[in-house]
N, C-alpha and C. Protein backbone atom coordinates (compact mmCIF):
# COMPACT_ATOMS: atom_id res chain seq x y z
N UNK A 1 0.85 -1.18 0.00
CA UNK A 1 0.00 0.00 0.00
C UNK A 1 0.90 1.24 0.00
N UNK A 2 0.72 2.54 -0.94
CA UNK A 2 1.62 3.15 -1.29
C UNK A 2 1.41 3.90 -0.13
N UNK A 3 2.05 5.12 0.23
CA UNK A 3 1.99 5.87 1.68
C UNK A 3 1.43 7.08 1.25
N UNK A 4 0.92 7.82 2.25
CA UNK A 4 0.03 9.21 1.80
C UNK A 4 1.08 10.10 1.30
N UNK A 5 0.53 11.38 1.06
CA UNK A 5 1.34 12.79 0.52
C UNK A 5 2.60 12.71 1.46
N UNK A 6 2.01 13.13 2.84
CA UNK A 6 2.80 13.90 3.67
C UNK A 6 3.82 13.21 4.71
N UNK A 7 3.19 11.63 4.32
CA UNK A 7 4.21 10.89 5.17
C UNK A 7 5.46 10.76 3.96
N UNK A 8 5.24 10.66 2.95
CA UNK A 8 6.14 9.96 1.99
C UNK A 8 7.40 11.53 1.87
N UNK A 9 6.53 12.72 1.92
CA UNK A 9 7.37 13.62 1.92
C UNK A 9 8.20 13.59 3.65
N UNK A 10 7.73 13.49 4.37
CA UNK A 10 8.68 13.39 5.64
C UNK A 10 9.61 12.10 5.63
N UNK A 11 9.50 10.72 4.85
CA UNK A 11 10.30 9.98 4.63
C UNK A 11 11.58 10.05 3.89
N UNK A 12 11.26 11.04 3.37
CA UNK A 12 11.95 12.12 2.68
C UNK A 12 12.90 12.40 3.11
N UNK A 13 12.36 13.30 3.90
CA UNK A 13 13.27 14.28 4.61
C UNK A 13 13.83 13.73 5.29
N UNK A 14 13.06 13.27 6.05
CA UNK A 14 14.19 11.74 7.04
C UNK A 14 15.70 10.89 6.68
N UNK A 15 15.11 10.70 5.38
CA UNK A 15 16.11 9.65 4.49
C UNK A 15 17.26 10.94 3.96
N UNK A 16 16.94 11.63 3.79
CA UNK A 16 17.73 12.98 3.07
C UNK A 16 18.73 13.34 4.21
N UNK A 17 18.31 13.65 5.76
CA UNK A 17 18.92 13.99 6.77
C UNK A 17 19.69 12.46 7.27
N UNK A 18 19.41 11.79 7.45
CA UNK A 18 20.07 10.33 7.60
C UNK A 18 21.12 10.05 7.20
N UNK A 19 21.58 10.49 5.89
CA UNK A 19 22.55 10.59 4.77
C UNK A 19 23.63 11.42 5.35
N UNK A 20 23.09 12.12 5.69
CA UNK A 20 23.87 13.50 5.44
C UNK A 20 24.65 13.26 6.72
N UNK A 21 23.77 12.70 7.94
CA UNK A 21 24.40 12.63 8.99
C UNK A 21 25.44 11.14 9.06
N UNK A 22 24.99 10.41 8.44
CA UNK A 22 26.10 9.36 8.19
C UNK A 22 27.42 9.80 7.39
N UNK A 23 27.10 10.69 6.73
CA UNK A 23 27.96 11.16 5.58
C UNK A 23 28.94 12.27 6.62
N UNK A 24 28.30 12.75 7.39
CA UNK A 24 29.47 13.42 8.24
C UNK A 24 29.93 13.04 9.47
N UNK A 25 29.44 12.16 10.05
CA UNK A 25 29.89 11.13 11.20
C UNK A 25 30.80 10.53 11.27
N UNK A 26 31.00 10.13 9.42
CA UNK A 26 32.30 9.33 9.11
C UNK A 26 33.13 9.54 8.79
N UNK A 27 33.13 10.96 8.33
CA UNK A 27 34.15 12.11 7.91
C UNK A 27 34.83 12.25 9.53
N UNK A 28 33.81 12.64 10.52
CA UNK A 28 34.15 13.32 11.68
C UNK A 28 34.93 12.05 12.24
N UNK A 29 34.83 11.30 12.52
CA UNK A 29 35.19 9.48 12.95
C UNK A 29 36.58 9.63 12.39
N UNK A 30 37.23 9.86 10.90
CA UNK A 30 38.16 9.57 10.66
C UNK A 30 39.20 10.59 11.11
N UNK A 31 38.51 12.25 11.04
CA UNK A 31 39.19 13.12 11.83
C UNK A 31 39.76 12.78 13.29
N UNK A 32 39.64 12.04 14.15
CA UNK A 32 39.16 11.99 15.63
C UNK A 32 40.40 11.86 16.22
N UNK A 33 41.42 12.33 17.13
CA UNK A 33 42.56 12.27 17.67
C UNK A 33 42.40 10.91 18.69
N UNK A 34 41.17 11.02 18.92
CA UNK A 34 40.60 10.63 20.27
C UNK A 34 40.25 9.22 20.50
N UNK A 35 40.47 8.21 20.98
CA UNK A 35 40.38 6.84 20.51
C UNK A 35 39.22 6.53 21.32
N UNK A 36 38.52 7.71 22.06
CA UNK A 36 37.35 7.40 22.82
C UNK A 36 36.10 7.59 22.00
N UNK A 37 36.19 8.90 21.78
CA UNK A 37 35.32 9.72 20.83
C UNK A 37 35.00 9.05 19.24
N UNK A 38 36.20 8.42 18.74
CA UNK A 38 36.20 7.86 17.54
C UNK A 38 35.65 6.33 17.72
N UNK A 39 35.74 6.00 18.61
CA UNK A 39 34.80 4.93 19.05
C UNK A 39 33.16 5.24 19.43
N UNK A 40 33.19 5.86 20.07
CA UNK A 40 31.67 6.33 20.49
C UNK A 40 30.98 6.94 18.87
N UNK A 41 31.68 7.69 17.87
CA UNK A 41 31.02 7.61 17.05
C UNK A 41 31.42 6.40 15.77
N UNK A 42 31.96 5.58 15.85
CA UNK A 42 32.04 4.57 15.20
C UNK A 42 30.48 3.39 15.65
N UNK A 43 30.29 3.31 16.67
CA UNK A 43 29.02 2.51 17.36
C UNK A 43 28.03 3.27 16.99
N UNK A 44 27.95 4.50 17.04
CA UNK A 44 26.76 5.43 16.34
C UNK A 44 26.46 5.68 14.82
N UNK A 45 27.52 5.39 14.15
CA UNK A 45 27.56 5.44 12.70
C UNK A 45 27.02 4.05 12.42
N UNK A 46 27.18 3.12 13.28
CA UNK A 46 26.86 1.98 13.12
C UNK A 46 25.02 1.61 13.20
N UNK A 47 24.57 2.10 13.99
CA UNK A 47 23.44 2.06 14.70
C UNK A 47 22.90 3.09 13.40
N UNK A 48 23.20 4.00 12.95
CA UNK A 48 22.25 4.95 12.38
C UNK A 48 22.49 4.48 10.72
N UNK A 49 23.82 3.46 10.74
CA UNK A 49 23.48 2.98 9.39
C UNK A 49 22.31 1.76 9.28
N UNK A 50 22.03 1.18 10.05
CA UNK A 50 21.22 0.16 10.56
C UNK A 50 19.68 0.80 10.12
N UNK A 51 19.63 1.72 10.84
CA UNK A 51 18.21 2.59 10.35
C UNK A 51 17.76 2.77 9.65
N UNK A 52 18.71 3.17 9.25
CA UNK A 52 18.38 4.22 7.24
C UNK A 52 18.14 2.73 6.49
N UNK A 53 19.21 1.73 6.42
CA UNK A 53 18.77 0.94 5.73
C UNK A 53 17.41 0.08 6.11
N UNK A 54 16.95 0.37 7.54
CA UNK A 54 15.74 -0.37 7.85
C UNK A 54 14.69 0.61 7.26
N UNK A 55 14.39 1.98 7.41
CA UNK A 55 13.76 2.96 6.49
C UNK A 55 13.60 2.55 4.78
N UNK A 56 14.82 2.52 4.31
CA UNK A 56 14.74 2.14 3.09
C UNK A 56 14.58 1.20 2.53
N UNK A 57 15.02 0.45 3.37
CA UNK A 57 13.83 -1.22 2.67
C UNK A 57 12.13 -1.35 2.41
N UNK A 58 12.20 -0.46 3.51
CA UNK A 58 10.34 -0.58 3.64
C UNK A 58 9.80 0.28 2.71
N UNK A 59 10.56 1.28 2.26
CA UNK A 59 9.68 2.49 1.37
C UNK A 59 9.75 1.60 0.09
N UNK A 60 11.20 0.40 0.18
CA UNK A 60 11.02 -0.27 -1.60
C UNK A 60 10.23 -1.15 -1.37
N UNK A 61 9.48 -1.49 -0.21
CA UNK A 61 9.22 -3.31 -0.53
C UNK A 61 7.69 -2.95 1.03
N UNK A 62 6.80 -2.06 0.67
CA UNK A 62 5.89 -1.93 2.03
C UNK A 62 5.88 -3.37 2.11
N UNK A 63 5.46 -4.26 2.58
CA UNK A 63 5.57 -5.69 2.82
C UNK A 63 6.37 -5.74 3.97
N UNK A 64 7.78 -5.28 3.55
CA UNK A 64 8.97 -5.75 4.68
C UNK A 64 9.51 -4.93 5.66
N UNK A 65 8.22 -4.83 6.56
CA UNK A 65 8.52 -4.42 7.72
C UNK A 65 9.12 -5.04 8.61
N UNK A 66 10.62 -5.40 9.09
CA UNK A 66 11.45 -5.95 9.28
C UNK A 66 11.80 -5.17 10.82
N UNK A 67 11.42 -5.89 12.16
CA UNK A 67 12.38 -5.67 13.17
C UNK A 67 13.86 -4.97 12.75
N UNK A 68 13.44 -3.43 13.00
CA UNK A 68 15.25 -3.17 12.98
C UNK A 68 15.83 -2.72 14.51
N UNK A 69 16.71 -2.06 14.47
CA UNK A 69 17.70 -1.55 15.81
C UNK A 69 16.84 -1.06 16.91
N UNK A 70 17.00 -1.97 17.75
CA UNK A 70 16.46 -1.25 19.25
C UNK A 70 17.04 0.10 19.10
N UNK A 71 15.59 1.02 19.79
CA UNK A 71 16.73 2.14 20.22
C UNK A 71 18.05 2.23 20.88
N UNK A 72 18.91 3.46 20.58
CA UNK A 72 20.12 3.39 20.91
C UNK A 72 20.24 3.79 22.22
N UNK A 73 21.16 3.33 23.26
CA UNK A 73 21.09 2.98 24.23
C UNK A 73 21.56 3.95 24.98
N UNK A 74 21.04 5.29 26.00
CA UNK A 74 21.36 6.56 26.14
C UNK A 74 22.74 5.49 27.50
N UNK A 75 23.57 6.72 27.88
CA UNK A 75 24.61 6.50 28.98
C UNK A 75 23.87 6.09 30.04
N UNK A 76 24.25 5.19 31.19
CA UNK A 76 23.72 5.15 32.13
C UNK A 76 24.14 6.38 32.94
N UNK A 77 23.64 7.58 33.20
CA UNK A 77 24.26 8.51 34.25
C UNK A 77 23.32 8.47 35.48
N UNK A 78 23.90 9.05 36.83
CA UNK A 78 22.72 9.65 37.63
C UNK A 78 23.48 10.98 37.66
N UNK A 79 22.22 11.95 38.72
CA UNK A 79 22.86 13.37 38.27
C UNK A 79 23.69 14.15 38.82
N UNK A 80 24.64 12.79 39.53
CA UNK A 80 26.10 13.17 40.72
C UNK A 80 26.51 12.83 39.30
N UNK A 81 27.05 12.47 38.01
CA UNK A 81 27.53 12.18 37.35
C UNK A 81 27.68 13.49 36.23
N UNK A 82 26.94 14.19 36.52
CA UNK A 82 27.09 15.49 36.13
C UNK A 82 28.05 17.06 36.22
N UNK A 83 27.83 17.02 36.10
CA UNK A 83 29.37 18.35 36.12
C UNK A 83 28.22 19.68 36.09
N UNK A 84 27.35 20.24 37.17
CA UNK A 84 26.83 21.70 36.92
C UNK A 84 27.75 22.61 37.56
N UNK A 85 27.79 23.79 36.75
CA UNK A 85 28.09 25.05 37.42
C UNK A 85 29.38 25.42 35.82
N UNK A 86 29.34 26.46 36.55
CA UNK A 86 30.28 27.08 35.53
C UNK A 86 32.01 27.35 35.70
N UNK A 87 32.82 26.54 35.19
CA UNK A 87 34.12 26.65 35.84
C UNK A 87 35.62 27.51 34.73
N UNK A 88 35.15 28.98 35.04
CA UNK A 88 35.94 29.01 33.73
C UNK A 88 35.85 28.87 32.13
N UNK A 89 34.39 28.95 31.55
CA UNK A 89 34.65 28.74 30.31
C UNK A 89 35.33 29.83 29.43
N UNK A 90 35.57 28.85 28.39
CA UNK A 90 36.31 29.40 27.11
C UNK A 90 35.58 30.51 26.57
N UNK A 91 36.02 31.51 25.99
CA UNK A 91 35.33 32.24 25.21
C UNK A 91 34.64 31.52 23.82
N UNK A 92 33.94 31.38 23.25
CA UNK A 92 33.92 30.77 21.96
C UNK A 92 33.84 32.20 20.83
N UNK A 93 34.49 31.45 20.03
CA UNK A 93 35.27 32.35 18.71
C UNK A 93 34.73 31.36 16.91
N UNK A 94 34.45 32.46 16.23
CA UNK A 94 34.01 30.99 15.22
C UNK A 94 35.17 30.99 14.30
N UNK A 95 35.02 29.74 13.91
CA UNK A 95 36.54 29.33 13.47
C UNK A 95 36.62 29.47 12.18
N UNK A 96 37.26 30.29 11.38
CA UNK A 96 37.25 30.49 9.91
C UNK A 96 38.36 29.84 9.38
N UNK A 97 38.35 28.86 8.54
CA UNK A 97 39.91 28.05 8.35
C UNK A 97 39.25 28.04 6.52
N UNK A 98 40.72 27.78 6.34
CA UNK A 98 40.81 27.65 4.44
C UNK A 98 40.94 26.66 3.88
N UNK A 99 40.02 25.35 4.89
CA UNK A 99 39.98 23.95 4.48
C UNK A 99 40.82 23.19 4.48
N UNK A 100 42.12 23.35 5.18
CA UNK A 100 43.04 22.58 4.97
C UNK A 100 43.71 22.10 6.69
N UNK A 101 42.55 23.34 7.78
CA UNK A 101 42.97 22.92 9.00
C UNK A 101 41.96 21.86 9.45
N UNK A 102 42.59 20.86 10.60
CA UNK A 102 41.77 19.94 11.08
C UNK A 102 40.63 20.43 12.20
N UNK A 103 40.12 20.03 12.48
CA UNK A 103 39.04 20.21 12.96
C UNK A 103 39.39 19.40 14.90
N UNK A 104 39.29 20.00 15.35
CA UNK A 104 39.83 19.42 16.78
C UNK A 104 38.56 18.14 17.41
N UNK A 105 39.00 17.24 18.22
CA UNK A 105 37.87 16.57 19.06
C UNK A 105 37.68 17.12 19.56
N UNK A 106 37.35 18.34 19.85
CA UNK A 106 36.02 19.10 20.72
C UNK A 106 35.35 19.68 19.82
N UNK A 107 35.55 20.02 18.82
CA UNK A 107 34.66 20.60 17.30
C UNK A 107 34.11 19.56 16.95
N UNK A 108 34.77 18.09 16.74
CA UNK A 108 33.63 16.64 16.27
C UNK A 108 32.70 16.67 17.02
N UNK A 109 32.78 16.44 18.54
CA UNK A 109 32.17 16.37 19.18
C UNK A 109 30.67 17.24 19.42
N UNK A 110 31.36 18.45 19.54
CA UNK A 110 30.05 19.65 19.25
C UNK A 110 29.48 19.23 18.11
N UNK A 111 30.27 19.25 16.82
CA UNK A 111 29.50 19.00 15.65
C UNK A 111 28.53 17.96 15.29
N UNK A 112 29.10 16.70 15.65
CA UNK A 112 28.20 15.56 16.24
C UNK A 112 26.88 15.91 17.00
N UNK A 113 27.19 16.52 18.12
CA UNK A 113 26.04 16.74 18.96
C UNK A 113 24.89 17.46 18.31
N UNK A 114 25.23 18.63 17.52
CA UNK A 114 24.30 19.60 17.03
C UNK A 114 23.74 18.45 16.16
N UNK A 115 24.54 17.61 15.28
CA UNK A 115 23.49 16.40 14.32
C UNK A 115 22.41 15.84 14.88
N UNK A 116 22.91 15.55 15.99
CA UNK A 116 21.98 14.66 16.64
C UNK A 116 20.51 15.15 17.17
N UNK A 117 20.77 16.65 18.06
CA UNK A 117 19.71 17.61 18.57
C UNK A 117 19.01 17.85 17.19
N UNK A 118 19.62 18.11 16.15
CA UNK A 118 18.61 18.44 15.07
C UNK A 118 18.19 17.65 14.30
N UNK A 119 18.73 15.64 14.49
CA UNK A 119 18.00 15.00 13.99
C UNK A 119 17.40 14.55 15.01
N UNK A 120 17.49 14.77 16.11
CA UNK A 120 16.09 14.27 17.11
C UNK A 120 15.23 14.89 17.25
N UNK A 121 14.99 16.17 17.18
CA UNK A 121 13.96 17.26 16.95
C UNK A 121 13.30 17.11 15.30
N UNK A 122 13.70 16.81 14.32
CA UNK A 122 13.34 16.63 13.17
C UNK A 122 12.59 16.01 13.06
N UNK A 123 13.09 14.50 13.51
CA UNK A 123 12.55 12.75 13.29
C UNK A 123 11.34 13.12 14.02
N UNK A 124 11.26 13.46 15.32
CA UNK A 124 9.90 13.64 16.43
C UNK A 124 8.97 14.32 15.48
N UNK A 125 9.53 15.11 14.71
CA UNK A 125 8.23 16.14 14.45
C UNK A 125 7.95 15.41 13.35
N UNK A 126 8.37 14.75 12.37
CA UNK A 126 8.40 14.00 11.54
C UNK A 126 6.75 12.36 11.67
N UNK A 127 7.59 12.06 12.49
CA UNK A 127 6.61 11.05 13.10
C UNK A 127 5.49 11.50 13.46
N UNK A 128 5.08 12.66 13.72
CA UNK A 128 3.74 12.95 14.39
C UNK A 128 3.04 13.20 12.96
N UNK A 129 3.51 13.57 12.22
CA UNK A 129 3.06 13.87 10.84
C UNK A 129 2.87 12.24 9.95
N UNK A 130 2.82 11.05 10.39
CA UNK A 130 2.84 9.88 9.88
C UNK A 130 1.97 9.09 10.31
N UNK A 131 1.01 8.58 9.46
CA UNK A 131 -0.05 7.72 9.54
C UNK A 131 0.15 6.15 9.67
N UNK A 132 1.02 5.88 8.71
CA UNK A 132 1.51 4.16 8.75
C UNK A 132 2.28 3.95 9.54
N UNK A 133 1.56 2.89 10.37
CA UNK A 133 2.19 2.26 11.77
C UNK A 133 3.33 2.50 11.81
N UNK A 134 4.31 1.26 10.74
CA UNK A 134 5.67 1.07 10.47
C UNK A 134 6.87 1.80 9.89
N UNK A 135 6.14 3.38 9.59
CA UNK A 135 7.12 4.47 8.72
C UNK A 135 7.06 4.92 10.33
N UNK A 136 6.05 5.34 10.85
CA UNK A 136 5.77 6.39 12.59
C UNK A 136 6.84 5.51 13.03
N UNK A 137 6.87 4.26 14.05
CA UNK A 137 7.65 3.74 14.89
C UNK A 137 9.54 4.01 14.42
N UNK A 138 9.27 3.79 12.70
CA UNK A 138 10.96 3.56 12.61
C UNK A 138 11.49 5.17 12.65
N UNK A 139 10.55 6.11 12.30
CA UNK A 139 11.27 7.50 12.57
C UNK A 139 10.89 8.18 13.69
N UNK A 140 10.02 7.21 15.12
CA UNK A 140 10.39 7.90 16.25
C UNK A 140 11.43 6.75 16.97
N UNK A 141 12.00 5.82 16.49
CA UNK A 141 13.12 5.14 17.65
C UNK A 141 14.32 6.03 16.74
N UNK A 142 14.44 6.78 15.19
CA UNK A 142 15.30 7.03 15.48
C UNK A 142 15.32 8.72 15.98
N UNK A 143 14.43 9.15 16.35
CA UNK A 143 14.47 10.62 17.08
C UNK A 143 14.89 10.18 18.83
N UNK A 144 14.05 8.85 18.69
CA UNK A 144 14.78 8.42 20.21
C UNK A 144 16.26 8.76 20.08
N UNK A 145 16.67 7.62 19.26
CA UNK A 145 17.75 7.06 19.28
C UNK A 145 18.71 8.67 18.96
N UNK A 146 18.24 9.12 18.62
CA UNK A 146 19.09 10.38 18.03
C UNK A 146 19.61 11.53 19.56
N UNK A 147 18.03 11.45 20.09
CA UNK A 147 18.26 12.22 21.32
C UNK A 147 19.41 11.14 22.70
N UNK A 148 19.50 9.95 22.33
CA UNK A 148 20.21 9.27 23.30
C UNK A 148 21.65 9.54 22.91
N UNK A 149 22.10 9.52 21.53
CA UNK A 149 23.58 9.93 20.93
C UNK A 149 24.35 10.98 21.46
N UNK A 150 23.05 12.46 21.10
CA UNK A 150 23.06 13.60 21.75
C UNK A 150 23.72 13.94 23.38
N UNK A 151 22.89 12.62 24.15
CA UNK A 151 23.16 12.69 25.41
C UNK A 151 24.80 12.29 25.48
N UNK A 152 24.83 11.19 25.03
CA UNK A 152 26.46 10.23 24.95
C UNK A 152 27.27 11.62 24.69
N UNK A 153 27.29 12.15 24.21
CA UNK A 153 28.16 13.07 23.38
C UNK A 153 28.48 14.37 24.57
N UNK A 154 27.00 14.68 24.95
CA UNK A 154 27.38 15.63 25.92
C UNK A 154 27.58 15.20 27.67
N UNK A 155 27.50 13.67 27.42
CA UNK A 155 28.36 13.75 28.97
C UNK A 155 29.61 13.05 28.49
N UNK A 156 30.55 12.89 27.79
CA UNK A 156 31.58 13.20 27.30
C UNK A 156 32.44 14.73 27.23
N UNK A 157 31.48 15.30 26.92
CA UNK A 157 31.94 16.69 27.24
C UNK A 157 31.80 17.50 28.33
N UNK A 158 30.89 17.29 28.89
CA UNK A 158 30.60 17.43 30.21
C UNK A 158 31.73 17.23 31.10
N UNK A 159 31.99 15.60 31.17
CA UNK A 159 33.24 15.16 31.84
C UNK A 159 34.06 15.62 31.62
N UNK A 160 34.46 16.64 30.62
CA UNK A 160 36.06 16.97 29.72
C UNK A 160 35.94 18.75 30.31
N UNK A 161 35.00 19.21 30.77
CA UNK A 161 34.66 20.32 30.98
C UNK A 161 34.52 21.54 29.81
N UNK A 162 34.15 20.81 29.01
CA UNK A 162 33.97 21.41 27.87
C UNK A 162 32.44 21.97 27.69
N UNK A 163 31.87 21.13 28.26
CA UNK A 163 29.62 21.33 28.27
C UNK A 163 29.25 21.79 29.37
N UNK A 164 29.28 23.26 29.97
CA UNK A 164 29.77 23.43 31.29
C UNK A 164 27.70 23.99 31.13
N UNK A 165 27.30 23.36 32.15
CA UNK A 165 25.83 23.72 33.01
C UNK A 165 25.80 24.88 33.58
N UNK A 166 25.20 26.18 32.85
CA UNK A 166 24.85 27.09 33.86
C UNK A 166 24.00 26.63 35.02
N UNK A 167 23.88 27.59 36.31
CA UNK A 167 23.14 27.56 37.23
C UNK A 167 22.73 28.38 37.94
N UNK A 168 21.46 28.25 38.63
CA UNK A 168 21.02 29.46 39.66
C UNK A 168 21.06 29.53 41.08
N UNK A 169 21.08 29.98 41.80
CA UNK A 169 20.89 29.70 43.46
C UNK A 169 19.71 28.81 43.47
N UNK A 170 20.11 27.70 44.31
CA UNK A 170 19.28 26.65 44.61
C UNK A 170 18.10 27.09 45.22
N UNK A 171 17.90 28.09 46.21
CA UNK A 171 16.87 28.82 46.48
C UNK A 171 15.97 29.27 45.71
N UNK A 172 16.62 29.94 44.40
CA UNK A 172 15.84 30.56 43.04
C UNK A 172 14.75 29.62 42.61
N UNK A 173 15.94 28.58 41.87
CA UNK A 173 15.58 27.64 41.21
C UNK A 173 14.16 26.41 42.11
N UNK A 174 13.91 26.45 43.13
CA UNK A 174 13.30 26.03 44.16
C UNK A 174 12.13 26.44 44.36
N UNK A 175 12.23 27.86 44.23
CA UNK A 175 11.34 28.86 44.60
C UNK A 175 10.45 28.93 43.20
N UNK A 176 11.44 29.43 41.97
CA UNK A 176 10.65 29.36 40.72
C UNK A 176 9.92 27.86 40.41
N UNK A 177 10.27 26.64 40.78
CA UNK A 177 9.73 25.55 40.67
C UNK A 177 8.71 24.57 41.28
N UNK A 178 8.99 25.01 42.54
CA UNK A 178 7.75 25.01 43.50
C UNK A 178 6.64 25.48 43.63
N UNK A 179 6.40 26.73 42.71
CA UNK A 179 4.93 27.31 42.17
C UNK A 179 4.47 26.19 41.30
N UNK A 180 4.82 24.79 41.37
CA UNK A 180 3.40 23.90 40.42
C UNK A 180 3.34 22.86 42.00
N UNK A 181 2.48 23.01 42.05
CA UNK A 181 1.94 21.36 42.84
C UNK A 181 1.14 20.47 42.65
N UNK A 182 1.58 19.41 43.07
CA UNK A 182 0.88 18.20 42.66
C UNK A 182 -0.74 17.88 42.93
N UNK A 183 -1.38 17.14 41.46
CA UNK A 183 -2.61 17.43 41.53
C UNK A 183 -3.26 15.95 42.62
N UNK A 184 -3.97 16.35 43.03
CA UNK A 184 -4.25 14.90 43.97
C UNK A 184 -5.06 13.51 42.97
N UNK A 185 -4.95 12.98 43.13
CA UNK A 185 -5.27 11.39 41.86
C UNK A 185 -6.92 11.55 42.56
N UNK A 186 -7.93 11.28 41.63
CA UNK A 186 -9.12 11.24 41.75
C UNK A 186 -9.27 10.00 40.84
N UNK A 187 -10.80 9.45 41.30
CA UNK A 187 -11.18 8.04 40.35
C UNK A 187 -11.67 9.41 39.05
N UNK A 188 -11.54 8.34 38.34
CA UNK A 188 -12.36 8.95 36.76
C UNK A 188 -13.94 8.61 36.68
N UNK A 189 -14.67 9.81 36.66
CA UNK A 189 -15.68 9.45 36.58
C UNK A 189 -16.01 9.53 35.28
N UNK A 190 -16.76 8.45 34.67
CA UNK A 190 -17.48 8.11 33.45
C UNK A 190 -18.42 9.69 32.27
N UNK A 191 -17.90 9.74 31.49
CA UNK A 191 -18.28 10.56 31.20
C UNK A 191 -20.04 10.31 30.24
N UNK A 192 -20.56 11.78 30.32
CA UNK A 192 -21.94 11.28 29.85
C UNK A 192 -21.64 11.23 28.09
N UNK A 193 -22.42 10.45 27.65
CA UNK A 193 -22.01 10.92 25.81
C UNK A 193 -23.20 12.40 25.63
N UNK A 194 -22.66 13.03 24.41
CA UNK A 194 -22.61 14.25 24.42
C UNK A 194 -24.47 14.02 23.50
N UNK A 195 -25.08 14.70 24.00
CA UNK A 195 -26.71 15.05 23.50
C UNK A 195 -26.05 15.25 22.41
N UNK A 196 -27.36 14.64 21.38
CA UNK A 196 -27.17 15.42 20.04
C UNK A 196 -28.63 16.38 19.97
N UNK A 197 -28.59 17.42 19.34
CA UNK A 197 -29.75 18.87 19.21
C UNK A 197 -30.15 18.46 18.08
């Protein structure tokens, strides 16, 4: 069964951004000084090639909706594992080079990350716009999966003190957050069906 207007155009776009991000993951991967970083996106290039080709099987063959990649598997952190506050950051400066300078592991890294935030924000919005079961599920595990990369990436940097957490007085932040409270759980009462006039 062929797919509507608007899903087939967001499959699209999906498949178009997929590319692009494999296509620079592996660029960024081979740049990588870093035998950590070039690993962490070697497992991610891996996982998001997995996708695309599970995407693209199905748009040639609707029939073969084929179990693909669990979502990708965010870091286990808790939030002592975190690095907040601000210690010193760098100024940031944008880097104008004449193509012939390398690109540092903290530029992959950022650069990576921004892929990911903007293919996990993409894919989500993507999926809500999709009617067929099996196009919706495979482009929200990979907005999942996209926002879990995202995470990997920035507690890597985090740890390196590179992704430094602003913050407010715990009082502030307490005070501004404590204006919602919790609603008390009530049974559901049955609703009447609606008169028709």
């Amino acid at each position: 069964m062929p797919f509507g207007a608007r899903e087939t155009l967001e499959a699209h776009e999906v498949l178009t951004e997929k590319k692009n991000m494999i296509e620079q993951l592996s660029f960024y991967a081979s740049q990588c000084q870093s035998q950590e970083l070039r690993g962490m996106l070697e497992r991610q290039l891996q996982f998001m090639l997995a996708g695309y080709n599970q995407l693209v099987g199905y748009t040639h063959n609707y029939s073969a909706a084929q179990a693909g990649p669990a979502q990708y598997e965010a870091p286990g952190l808790s939030p002592q594992n975190i690095q907040y506050g601000l210690r010193h950051p760098a100024s940031q400066q944008v880097q104008m080079g004449n193509g012939s300078q390398a690109f540092s592991d903290e530029q992959i890294a950022s650069y990576a990350l921004s892929c990911h935030k903007n293919g996990a924000r993409n894919q989500m919005q993507a999926a809500l716009e999709c009617a067929d079961p099996n196009v919706r599920q495979m482009i929200l595990d990979g907005a999942v999966s996209c926002a879990n990369q995202a995470y990997e990436l920035f507690a890597l940097l985090n740890s390196q003190g590179v992704y430094q957490i602003p913050t407010m007085h715990d009082h502030t932040a307490k005070t501004y957050l404590h204006l919602y409270q919790p609603v008390p759980q009530q049974p559901m009462q049955p609703q009447q069906p609606m008169q028709q006039q």
